[in-house]
Protein backbone atom coordinates (compact mmCIF):
# COMPACT_ATOMS: atom_id res chain seq x y z
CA UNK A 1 43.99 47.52 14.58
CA UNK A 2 42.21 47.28 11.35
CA UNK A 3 38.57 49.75 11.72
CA UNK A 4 37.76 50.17 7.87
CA UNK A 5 38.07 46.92 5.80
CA UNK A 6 37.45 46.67 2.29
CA UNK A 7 35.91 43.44 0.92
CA UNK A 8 35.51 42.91 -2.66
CA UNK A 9 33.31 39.79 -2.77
CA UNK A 10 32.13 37.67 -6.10
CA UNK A 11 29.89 34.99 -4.37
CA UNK A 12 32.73 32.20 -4.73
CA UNK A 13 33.44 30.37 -1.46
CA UNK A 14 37.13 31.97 -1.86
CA UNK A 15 35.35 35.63 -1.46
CA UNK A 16 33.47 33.97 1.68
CA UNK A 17 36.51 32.92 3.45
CA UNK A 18 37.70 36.58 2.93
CA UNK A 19 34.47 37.95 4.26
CA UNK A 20 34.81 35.52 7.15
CA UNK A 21 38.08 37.03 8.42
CA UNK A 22 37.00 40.54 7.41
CA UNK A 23 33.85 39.93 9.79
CA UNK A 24 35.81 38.41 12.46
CA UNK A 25 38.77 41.48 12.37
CA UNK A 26 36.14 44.41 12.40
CA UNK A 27 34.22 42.63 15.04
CA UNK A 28 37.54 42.43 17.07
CA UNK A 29 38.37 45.75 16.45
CA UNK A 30 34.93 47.45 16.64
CA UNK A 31 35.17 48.03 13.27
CA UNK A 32 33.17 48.23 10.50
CA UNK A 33 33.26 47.02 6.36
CA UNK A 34 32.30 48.25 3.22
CA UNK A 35 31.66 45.25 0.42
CA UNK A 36 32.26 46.28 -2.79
CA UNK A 37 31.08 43.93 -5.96
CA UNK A 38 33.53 44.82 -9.27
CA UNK A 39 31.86 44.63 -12.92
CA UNK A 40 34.49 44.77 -15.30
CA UNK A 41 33.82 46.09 -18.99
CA UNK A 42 36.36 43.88 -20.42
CA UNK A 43 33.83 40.49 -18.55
CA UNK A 44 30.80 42.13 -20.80
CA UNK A 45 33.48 42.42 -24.01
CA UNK A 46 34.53 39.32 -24.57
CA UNK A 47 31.30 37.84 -22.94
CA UNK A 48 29.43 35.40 -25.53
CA UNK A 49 25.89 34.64 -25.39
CA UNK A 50 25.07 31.22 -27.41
CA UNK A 51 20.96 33.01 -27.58
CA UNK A 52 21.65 36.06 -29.05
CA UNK A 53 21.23 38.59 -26.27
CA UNK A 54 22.53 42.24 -26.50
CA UNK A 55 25.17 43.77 -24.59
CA UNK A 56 22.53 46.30 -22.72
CA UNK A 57 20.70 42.37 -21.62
CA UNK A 58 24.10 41.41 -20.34
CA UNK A 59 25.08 44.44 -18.68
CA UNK A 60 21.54 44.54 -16.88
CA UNK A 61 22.19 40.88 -16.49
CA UNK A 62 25.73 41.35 -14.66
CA UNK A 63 24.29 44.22 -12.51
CA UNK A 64 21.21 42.36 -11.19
CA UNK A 65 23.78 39.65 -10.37
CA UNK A 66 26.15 41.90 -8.64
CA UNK A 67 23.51 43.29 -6.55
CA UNK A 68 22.27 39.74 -5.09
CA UNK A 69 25.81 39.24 -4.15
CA UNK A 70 26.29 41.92 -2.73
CA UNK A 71 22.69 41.41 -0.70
CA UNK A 72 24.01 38.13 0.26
CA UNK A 73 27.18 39.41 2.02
CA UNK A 74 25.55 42.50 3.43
CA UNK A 75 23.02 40.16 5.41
CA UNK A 76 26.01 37.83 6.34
CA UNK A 77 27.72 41.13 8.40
CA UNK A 78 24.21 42.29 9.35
CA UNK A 79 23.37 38.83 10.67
CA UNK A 80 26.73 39.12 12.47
CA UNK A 81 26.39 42.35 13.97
CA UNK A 82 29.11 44.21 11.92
CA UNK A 83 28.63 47.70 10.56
CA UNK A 84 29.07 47.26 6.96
CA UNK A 85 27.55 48.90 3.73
CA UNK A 86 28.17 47.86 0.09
CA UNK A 87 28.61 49.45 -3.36
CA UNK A 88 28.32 48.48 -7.03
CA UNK A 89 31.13 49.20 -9.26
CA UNK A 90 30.93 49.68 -12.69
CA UNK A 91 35.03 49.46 -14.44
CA UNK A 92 34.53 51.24 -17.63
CA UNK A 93 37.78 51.42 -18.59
CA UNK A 94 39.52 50.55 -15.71
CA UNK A 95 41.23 47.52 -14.53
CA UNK A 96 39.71 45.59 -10.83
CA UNK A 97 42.92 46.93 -9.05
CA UNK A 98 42.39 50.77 -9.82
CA UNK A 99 38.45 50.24 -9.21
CA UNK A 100 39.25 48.19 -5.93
CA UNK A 101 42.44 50.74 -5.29
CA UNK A 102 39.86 53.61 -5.74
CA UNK A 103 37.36 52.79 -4.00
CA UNK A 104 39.59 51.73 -0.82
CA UNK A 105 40.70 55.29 -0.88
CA UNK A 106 37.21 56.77 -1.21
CA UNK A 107 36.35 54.26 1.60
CA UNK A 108 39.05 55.66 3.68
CA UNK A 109 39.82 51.64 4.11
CA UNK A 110 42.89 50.97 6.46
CA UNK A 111 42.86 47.49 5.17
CA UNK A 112 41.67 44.96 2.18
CA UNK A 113 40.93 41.85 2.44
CA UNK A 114 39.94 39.55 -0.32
CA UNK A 115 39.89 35.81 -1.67
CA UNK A 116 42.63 34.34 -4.32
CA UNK A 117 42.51 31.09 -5.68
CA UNK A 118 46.08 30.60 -5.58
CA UNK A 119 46.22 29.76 -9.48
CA UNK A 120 49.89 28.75 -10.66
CA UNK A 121 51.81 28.20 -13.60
CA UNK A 122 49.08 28.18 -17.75
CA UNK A 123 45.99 28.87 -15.44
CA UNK A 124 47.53 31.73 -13.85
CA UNK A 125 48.74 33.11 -17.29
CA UNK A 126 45.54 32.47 -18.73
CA UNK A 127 43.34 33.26 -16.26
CA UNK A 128 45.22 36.68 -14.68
CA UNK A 129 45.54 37.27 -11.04
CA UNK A 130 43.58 40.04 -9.90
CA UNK A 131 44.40 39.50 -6.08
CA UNK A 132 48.05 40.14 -7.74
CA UNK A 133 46.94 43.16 -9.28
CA UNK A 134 45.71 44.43 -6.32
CA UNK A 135 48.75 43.75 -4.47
CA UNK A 136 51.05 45.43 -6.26
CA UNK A 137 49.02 48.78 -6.22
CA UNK A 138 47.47 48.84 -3.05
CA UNK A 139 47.88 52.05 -0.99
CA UNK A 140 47.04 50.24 2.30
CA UNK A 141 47.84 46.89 3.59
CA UNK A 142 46.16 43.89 1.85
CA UNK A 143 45.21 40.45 3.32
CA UNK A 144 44.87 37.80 1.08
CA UNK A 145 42.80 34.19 2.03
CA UNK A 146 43.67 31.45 -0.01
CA UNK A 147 41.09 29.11 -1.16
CA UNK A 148 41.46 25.44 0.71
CA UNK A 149 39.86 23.22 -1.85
CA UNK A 150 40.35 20.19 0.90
CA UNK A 151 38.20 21.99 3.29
CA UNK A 152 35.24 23.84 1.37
CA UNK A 153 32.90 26.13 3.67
CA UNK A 154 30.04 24.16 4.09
CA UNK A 155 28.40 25.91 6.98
CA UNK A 156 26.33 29.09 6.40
CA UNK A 157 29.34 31.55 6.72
CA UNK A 158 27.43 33.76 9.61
CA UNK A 159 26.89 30.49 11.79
CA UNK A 160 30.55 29.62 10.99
CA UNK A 161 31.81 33.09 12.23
CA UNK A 162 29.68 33.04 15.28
CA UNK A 163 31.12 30.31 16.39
CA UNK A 164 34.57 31.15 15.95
């Protein structure tokens, strides 16, 4: 069984399906998560602000936003009973699978587990995969939860997962 699970989360409902199974393994395994919210430098690069503002606005910006996601997930587990702390990570330099890859091993993590939207074909090129990236460097097992577009979460995720 699965005691230390990684969970990047980004607030989309993809990330919350990911959470959901990473709350319901740890609570079946009496284990416990660690939530981890990636800023990327290259996202504050080639970011464009129609108003003017500067990069140290956006990067204050991103951080704030990172934070409240990562509040929002941390209350989720909380709310469910699962041991879980969180971390902001800033990726100067790096790409998300060496900041998620690093941080699993600083974690000690046994497992990740984390949304994808399943993008194919021009969005896929254009848009990257980093649930791919991730993948293909891991050092420990990865679980991946596809996004169901016909069946959005519409429940608050902790009442969904107490119920399961």
């Amino acid at each position: 069984m699965y005691k230390r699970i990684l969970v990047p989360v980004d607030g989309s409902q993809t990330s919350n399906r990911a959470l959901v199974a990473a709350l319901q393994m740890a609570r079946d395994a009496g284990g416990s998560i660690r939530l981890i919210h990636v800023i990327e430098e290259l996202a504050q690069v080639i970011a464009y602000d129609p108003y003017g503002a500067y990069p140290g606005d956006l990067s204050k910006i991103m951080r704030e936003n990172g934070q409240q996601i990562l509040g929002k997930a941390l209350d989720i587990a909380r709310s469910a009973g699962i041991s879980a702390d969180q971390r902001l990570v800033e990726a100067a330099g790096q790409r998300l699978a060496e900041a998620v890859n690093k941080e699993a091993a600083a974690y000690g993590a046994d497992l990740i587990v984390l949304g994808t939207h399943g993008r194919r074909g021009i969005g896929r090129v254009l848009l990257g995969s980093g649930a791919e990236q991730i993948i293909r460097s891991a050092l420990v097992p990865v679980l991946v939860i596809r996004a169901d577009e016909d069946n959005p979460i519409e429940a608050p995720v902790a009442k969904q997962l107490a119920t399961a």
